[in-house]
PDB file of N, CA and C in Angstrom:
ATOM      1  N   UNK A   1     103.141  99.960  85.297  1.00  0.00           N
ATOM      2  CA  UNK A   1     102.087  99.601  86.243  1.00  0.00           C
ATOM      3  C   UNK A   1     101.215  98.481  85.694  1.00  0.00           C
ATOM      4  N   UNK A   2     100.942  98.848  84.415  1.00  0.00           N
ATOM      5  CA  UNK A   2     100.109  97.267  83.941  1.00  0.00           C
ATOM      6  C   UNK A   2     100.676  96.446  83.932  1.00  0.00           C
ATOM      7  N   UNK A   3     101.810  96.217  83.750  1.00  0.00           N
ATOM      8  CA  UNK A   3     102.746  95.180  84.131  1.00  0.00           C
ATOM      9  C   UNK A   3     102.722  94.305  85.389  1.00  0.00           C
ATOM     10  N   UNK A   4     103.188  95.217  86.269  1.00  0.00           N
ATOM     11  CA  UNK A   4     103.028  95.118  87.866  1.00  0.00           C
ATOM     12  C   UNK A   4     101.313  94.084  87.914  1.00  0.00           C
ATOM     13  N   UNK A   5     100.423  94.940  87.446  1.00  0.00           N
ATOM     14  CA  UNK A   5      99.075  94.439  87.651  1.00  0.00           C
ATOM     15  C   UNK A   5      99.293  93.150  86.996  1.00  0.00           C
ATOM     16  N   UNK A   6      99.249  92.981  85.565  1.00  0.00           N
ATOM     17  CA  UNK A   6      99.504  91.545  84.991  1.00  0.00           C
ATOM     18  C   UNK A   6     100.122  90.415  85.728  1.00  0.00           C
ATOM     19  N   UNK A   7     101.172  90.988  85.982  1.00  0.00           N
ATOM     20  CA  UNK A   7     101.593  89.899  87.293  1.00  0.00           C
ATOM     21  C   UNK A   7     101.581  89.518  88.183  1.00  0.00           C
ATOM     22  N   UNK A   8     100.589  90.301  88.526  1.00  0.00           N
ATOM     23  CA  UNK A   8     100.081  90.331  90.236  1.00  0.00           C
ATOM     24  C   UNK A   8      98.841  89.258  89.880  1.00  0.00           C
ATOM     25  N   UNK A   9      98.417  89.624  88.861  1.00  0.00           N
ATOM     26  CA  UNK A   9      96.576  88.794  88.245  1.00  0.00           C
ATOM     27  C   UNK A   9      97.754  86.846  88.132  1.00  0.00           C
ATOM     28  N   UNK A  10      98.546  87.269  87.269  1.00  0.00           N
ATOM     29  CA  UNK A  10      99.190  85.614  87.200  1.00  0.00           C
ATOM     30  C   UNK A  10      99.310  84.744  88.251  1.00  0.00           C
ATOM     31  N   UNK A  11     100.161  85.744  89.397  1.00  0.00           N
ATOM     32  CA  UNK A  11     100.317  84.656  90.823  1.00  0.00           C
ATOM     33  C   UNK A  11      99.146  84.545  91.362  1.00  0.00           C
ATOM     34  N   UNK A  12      98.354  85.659  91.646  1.00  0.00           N
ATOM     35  CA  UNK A  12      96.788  85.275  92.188  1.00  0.00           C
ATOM     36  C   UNK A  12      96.445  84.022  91.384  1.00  0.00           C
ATOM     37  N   UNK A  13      96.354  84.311  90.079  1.00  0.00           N
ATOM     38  CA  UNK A  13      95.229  82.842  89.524  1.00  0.00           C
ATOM     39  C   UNK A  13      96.239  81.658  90.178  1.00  0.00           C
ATOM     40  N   UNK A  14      97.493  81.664  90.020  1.00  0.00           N
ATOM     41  CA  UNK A  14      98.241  80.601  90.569  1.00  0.00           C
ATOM     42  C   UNK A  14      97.849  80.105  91.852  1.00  0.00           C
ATOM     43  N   UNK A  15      97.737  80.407  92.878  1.00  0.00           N
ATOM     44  CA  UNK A  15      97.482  80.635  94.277  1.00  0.00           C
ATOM     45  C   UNK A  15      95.880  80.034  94.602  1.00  0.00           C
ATOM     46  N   UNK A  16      95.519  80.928  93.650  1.00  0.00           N
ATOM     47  CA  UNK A  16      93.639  80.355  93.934  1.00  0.00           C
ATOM     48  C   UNK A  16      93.672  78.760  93.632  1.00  0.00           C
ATOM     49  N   UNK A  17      94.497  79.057  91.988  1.00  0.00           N
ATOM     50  CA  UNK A  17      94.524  77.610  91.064  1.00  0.00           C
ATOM     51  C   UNK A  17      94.991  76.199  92.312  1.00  0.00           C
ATOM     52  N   UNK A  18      95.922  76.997  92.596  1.00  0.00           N
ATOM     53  CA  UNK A  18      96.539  75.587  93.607  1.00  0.00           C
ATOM     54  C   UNK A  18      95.792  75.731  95.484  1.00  0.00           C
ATOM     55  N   UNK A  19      95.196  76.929  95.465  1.00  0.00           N
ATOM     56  CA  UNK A  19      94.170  76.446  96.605  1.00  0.00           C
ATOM     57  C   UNK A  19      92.762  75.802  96.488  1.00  0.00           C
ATOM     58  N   UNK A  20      92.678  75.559  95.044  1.00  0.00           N
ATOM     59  CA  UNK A  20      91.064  74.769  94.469  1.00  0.00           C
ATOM     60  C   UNK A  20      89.789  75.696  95.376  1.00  0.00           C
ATOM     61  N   UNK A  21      89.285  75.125  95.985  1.00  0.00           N
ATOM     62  CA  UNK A  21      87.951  75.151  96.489  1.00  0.00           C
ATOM     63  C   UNK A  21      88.094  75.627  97.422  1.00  0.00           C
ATOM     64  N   UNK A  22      89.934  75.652  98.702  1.00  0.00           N
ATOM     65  CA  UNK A  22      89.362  76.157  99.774  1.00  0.00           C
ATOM     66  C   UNK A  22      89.862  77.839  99.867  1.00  0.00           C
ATOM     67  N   UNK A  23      90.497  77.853  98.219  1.00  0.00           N
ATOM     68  CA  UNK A  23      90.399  79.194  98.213  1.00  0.00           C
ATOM     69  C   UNK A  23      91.743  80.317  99.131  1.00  0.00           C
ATOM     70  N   UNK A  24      91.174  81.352  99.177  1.00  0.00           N
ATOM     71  CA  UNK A  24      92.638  82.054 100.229  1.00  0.00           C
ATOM     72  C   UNK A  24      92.048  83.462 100.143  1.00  0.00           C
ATOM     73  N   UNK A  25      92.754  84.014 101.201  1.00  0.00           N
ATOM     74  CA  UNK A  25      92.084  85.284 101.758  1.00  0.00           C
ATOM     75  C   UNK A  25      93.598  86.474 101.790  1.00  0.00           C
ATOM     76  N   UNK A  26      92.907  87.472 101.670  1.00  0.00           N
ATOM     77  CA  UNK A  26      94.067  88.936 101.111  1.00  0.00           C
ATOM     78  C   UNK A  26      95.088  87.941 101.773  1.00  0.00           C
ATOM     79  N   UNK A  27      95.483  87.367 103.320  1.00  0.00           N
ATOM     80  CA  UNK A  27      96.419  87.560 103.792  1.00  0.00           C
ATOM     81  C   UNK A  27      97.345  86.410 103.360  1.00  0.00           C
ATOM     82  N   UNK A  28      96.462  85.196 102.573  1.00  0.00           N
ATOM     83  CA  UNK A  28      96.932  84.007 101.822  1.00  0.00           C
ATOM     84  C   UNK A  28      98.128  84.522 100.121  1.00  0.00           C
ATOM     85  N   UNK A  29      97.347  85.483 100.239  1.00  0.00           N
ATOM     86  CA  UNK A  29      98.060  86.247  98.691  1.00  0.00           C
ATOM     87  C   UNK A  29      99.375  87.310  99.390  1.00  0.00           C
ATOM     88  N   UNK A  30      98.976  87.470 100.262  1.00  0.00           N
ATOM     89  CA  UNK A  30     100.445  88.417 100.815  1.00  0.00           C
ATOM     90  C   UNK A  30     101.492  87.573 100.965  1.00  0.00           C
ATOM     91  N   UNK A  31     100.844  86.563 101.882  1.00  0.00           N
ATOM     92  CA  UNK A  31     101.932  85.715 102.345  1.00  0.00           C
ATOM     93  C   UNK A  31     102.620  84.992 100.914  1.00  0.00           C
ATOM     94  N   UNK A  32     102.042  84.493 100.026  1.00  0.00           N
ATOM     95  CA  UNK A  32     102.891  83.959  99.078  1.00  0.00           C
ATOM     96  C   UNK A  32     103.740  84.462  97.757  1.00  0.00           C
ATOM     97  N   UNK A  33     103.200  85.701  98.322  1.00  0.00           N
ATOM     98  CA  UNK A  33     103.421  86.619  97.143  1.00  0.00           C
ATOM     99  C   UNK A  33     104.452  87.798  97.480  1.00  0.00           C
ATOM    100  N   UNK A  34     104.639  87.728  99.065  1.00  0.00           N
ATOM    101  CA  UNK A  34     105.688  88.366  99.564  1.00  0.00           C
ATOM    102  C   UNK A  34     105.376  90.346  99.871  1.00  0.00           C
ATOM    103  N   UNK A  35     104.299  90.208  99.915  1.00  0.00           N
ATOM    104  CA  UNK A  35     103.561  91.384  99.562  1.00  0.00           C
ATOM    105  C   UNK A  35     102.664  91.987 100.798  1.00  0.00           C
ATOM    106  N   UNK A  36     102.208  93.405 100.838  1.00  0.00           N
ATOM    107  CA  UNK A  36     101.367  94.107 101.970  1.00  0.00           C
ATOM    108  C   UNK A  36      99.911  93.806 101.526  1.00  0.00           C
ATOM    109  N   UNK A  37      99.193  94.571 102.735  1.00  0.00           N
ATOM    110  CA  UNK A  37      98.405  94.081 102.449  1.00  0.00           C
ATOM    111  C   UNK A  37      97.441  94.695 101.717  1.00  0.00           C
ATOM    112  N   UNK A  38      97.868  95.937 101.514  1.00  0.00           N
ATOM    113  CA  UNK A  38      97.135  96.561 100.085  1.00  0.00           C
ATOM    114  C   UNK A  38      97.233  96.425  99.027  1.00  0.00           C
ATOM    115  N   UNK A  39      98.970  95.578  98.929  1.00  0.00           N
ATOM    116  CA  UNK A  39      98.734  95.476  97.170  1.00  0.00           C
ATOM    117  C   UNK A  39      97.881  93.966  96.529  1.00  0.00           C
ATOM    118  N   UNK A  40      98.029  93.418  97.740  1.00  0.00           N
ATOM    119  CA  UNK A  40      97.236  91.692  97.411  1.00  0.00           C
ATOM    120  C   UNK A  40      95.661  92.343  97.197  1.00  0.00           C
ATOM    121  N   UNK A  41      95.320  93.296  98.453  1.00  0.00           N
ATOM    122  CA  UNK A  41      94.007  93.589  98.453  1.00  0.00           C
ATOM    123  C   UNK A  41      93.345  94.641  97.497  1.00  0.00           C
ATOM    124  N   UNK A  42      93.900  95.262  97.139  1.00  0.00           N
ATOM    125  CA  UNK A  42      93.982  95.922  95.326  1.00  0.00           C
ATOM    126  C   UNK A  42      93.831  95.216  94.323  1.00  0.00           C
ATOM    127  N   UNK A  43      94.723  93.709  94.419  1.00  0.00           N
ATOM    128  CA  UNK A  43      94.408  93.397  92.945  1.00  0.00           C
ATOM    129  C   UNK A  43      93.434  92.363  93.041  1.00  0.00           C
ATOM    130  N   UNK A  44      93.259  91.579  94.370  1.00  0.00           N
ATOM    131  CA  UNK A  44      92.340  90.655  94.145  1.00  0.00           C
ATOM    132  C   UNK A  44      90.817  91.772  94.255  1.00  0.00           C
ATOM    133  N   UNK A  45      90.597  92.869  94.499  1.00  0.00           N
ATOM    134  CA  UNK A  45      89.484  94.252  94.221  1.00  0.00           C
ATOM    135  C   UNK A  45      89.074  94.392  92.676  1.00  0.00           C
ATOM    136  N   UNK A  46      90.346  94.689  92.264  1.00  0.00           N
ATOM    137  CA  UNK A  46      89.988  94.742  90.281  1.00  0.00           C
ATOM    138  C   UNK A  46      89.574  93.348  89.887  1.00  0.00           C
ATOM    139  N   UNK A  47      90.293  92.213  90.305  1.00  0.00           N
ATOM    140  CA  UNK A  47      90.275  90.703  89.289  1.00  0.00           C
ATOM    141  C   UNK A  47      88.287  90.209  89.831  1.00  0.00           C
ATOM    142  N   UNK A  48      88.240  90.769  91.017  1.00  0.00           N
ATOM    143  CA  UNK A  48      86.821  90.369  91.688  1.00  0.00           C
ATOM    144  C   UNK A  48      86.091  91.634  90.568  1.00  0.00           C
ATOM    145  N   UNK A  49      86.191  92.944  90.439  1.00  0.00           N
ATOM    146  CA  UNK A  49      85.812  94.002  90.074  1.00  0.00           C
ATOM    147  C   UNK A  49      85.412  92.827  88.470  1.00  0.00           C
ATOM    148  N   UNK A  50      86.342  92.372  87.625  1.00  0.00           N
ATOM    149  CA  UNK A  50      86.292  92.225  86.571  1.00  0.00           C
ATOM    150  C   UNK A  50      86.103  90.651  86.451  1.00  0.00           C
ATOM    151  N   UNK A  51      85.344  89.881  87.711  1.00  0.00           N
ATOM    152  CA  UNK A  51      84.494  89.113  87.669  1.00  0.00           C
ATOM    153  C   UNK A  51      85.668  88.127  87.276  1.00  0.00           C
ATOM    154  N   UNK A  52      87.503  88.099  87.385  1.00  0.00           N
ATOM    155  CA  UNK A  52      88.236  87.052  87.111  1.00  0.00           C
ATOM    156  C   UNK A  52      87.879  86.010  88.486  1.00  0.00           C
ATOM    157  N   UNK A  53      87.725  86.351  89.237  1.00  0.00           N
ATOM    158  CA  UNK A  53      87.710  85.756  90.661  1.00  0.00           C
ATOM    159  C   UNK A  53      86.440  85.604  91.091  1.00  0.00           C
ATOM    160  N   UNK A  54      86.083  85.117  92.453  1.00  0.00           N
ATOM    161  CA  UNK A  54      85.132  84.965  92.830  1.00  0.00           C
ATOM    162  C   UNK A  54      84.965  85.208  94.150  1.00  0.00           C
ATOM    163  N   UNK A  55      84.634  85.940  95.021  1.00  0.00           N
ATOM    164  CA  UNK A  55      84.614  86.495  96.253  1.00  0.00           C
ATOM    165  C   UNK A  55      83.487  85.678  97.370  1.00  0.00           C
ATOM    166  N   UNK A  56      83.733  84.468  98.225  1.00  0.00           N
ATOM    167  CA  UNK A  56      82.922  83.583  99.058  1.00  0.00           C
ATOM    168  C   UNK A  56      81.872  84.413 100.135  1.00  0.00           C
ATOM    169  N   UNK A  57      80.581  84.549 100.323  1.00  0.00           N
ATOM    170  CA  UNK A  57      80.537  84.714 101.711  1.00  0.00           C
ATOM    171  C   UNK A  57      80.582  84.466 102.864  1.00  0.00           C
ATOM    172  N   UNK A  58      81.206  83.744 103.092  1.00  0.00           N
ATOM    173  CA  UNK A  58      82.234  82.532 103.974  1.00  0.00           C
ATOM    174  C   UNK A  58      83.138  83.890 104.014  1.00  0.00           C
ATOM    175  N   UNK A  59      83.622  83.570 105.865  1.00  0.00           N
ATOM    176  CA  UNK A  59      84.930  84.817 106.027  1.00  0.00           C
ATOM    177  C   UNK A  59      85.812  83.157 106.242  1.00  0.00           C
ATOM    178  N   UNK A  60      87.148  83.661 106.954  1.00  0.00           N
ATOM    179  CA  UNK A  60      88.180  82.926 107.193  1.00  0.00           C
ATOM    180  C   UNK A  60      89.233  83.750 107.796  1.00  0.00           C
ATOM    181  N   UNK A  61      89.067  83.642 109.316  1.00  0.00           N
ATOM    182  CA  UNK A  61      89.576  84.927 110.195  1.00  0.00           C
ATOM    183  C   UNK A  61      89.369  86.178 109.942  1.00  0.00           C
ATOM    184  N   UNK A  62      87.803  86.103 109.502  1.00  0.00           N
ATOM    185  CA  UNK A  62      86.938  87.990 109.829  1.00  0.00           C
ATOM    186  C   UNK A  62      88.035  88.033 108.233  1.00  0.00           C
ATOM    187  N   UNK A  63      88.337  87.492 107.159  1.00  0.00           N
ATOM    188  CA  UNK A  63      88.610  87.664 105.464  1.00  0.00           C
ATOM    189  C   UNK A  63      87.792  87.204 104.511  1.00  0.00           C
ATOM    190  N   UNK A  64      87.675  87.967 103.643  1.00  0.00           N
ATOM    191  CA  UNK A  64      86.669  87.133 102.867  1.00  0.00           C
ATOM    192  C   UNK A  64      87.693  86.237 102.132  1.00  0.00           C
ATOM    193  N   UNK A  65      86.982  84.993 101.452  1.00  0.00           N
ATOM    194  CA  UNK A  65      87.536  84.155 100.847  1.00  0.00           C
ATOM    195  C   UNK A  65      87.809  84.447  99.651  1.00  0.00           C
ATOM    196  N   UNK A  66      88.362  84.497  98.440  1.00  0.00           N
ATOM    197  CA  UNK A  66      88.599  84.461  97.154  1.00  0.00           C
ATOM    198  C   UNK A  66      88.511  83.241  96.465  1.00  0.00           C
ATOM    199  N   UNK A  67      87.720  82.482  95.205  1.00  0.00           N
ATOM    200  CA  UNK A  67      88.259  81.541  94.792  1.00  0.00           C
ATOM    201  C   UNK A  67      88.166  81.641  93.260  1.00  0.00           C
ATOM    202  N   UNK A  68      88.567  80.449  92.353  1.00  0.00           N
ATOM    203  CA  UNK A  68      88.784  80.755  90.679  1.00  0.00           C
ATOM    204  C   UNK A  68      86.938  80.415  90.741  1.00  0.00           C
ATOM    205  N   UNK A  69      86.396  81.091  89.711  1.00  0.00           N
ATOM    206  CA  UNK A  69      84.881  80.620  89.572  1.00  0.00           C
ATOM    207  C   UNK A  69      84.765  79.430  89.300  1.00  0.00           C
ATOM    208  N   UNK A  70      85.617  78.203  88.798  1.00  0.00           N
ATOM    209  CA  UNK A  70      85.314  76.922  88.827  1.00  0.00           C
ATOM    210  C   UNK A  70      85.083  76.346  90.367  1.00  0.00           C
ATOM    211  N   UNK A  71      85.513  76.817  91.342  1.00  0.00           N
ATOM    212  CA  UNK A  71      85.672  76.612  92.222  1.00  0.00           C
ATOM    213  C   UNK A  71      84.792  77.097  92.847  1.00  0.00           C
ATOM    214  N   UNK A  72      83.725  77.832  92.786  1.00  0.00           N
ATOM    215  CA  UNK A  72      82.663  78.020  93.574  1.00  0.00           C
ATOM    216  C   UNK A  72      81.771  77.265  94.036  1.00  0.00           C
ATOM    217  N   UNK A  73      81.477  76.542  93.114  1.00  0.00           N
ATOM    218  CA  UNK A  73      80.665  74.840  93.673  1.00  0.00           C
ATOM    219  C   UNK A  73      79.451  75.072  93.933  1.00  0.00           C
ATOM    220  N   UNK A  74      78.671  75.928  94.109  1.00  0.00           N
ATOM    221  CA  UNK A  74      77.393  76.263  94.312  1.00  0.00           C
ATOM    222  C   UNK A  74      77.476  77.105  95.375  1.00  0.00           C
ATOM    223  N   UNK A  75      78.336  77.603  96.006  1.00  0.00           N
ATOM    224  CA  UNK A  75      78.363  78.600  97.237  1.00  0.00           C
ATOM    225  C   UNK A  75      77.676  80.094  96.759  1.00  0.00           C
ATOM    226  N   UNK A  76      77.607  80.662  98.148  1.00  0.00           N
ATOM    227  CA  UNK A  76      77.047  81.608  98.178  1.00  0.00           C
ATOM    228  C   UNK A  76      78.177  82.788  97.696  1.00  0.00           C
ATOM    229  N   UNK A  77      78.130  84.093  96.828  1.00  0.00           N
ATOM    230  CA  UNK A  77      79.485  84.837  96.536  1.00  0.00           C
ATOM    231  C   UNK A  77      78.710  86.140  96.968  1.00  0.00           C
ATOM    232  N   UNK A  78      79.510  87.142  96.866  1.00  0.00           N
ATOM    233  CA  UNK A  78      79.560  88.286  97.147  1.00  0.00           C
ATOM    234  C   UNK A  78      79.789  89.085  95.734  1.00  0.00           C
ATOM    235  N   UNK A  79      78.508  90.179  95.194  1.00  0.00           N
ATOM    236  CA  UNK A  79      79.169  90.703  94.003  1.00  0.00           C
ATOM    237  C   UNK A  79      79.888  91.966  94.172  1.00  0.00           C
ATOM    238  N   UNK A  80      80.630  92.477  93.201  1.00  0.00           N
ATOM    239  CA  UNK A  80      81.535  93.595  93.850  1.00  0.00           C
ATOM    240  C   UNK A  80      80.898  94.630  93.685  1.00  0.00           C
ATOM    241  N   UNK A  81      81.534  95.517  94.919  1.00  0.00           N
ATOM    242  CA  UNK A  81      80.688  96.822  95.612  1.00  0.00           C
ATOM    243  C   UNK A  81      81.332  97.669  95.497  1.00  0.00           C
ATOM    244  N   UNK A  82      81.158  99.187  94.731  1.00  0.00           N
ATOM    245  CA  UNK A  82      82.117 100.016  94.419  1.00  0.00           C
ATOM    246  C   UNK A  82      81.975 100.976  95.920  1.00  0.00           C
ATOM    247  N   UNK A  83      83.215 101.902  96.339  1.00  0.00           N
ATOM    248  CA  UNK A  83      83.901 102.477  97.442  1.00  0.00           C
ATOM    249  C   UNK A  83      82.241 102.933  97.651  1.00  0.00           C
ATOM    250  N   UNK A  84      82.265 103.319  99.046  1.00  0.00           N
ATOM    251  CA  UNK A  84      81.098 104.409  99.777  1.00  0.00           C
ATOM    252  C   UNK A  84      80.672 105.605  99.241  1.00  0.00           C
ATOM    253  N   UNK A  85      82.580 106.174  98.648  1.00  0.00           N
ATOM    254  CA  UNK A  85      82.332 107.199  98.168  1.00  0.00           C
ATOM    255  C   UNK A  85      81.562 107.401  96.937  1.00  0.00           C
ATOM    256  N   UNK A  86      81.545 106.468  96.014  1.00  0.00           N
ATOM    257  CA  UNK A  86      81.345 106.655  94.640  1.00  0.00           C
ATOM    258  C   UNK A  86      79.408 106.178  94.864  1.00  0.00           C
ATOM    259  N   UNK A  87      79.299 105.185  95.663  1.00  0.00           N
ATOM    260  CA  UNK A  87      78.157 104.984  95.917  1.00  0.00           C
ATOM    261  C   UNK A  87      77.442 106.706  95.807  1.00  0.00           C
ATOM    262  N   UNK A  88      77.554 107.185  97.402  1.00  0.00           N
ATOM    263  CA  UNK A  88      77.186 108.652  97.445  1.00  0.00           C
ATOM    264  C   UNK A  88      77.049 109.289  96.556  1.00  0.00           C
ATOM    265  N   UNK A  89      78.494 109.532  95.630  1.00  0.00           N
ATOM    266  CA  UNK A  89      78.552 110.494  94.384  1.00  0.00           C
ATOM    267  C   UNK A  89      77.044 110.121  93.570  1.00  0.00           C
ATOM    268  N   UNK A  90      76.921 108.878  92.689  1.00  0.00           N
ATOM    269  CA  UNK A  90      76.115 108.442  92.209  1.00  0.00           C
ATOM    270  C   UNK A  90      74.480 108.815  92.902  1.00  0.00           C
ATOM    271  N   UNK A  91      74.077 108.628  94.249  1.00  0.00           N
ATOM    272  CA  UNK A  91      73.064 108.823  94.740  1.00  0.00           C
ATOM    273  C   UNK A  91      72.667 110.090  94.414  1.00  0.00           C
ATOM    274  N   UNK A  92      73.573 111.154  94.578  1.00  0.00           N
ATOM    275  CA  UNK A  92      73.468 112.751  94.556  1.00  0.00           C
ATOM    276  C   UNK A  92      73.841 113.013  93.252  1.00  0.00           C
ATOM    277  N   UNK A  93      74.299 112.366  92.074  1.00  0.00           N
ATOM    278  CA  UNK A  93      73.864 112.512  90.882  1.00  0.00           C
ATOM    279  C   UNK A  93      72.381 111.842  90.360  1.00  0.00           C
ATOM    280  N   UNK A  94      72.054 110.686  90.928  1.00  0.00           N
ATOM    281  CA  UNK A  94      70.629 110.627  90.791  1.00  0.00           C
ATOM    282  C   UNK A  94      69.295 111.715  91.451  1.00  0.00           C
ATOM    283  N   UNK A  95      70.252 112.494  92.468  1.00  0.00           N
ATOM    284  CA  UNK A  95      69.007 113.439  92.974  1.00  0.00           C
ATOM    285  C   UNK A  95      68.950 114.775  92.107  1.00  0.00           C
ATOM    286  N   UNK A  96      70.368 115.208  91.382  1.00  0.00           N
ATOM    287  CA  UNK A  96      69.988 115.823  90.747  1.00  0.00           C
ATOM    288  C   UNK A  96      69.084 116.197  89.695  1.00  0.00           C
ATOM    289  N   UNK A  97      69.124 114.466  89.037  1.00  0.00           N
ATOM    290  CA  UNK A  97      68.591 114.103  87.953  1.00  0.00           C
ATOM    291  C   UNK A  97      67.261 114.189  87.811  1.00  0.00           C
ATOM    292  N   UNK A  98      66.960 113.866  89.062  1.00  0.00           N
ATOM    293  CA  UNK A  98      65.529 114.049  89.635  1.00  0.00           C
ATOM    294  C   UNK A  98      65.010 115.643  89.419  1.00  0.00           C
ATOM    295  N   UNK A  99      65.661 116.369  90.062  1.00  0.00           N
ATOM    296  CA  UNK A  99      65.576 117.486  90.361  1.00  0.00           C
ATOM    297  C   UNK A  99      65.188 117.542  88.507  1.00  0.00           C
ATOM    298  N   UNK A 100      66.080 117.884  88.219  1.00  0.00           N
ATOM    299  CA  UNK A 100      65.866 118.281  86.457  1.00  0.00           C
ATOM    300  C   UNK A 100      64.800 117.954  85.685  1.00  0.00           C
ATOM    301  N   UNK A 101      64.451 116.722  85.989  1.00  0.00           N
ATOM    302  CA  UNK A 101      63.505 115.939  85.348  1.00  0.00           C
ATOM    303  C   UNK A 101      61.596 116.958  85.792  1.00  0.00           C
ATOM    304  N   UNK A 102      61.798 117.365  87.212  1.00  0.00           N
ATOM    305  CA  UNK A 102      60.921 117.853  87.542  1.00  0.00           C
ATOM    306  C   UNK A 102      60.747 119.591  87.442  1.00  0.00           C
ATOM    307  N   UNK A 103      61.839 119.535  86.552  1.00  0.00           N
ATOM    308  CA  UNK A 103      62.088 120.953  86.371  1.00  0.00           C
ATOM    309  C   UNK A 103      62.917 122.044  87.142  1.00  0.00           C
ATOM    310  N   UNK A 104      63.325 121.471  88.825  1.00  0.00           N
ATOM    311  CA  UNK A 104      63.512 121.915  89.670  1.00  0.00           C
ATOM    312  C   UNK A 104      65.003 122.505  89.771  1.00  0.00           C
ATOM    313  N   UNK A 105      65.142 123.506  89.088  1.00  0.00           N
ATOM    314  CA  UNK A 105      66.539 123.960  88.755  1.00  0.00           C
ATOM    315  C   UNK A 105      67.045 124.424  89.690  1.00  0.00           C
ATOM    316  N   UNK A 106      66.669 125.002  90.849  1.00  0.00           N
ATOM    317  CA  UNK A 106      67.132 125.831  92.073  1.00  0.00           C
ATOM    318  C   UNK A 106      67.520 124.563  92.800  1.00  0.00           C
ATOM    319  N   UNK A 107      66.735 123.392  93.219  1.00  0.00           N
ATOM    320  CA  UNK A 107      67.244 122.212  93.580  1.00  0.00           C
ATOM    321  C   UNK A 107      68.892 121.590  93.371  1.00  0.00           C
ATOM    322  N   UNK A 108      68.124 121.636  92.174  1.00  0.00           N
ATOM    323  CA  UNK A 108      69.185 120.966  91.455  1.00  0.00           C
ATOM    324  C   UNK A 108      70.826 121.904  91.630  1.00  0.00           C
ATOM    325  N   UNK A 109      70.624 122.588  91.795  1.00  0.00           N
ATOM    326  CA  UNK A 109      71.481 124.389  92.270  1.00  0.00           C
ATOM    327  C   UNK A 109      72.178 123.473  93.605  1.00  0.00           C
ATOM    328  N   UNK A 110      71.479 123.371  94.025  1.00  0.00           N
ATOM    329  CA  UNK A 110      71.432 123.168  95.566  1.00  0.00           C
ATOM    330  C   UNK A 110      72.266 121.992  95.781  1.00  0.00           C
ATOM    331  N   UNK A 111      71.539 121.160  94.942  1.00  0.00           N
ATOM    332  CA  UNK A 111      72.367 119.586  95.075  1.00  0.00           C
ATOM    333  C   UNK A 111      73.577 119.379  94.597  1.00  0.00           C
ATOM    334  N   UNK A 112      74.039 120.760  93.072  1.00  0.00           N
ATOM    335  CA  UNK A 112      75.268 120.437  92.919  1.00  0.00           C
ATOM    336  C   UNK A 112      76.270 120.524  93.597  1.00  0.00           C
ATOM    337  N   UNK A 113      75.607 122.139  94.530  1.00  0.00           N
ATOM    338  CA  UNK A 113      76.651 122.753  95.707  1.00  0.00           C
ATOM    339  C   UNK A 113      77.144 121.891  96.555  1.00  0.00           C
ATOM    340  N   UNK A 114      76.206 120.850  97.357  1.00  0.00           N
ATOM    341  CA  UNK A 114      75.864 120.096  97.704  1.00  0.00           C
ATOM    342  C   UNK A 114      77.283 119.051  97.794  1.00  0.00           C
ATOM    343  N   UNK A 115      77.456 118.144  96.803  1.00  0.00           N
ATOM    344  CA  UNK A 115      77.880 117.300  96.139  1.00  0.00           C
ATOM    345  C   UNK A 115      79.258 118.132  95.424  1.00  0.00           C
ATOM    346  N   UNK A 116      79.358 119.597  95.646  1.00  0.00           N
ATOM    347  CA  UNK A 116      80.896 119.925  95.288  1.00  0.00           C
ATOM    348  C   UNK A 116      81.485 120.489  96.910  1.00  0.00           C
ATOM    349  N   UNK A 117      80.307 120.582  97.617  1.00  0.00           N
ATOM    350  CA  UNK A 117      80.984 120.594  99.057  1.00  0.00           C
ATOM    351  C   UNK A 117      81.346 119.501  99.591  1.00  0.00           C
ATOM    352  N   UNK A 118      80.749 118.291  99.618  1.00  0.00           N
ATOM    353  CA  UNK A 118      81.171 116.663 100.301  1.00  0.00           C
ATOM    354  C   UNK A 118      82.385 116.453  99.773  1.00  0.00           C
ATOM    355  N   UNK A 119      82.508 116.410  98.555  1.00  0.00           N
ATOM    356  CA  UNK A 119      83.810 115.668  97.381  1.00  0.00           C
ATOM    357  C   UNK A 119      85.131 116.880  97.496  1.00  0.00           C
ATOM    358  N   UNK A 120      84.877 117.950  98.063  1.00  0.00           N
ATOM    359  CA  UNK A 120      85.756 118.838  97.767  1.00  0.00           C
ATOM    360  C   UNK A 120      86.926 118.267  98.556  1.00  0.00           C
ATOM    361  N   UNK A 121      88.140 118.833  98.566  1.00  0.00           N
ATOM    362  CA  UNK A 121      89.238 118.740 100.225  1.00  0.00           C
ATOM    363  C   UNK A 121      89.259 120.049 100.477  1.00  0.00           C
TER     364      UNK A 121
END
């Protein structure tokens, strides 16, 4: 699988590299890469995640743009945003925290239940 990923990160930089400035969107990386559209949109997620890339706020048919950070030029970017879910998780680990901090152990009771009922299946 790191493999897979490594090479998925190579043709992306390729792709961006040879789209310069105007960049390319998930469906620019499928198409050249021969690929769906989750696995283009997976890896250009981690390479943006790990700040290799650069994510435009400029769309390009309702897509966001991707470009190499030399290529940003002074534009406006997008920084990366972890899932909804993990957002949540995090919020309701900060309320616990709260809870604790104020001593509020029955709360905090409450919030774990809470937070093992949402996340459960």
């Amino acid at each position: 699988m790191l493999g897979d990923m490594s090479d998925r990160s190579y043709q992306i930089n390729r792709c961006l590299y040879h789209a310069g400035e105007y960049g390319c969107t998930w469906q620019d990386i499928a198409d050249r890469m021969g690929t769906h559209h989750g696995t283009a949109s997976g890896a250009l997620s981690v390479m943006h995640k790990n700040k290799e890339i650069a994510r435009l706020k400029d769309k390009r048919n309702g897509s966001s743009i991707y470009v190499l950070p030399q290529y940003v030029k002074g534009r406006a970017t997008s920084s990366y945003r972890s899932s909804a879910a993990k957002r949540a998780l995090l919020e309701l680990v900060d309320q616990i925290e709260a809870d604790l901090d104020r001593g509020d152990y029955d709360a905090a009771y409450r919030h774990l239940q809470e937070t093992r009922d949402k996340f459960s299946d």
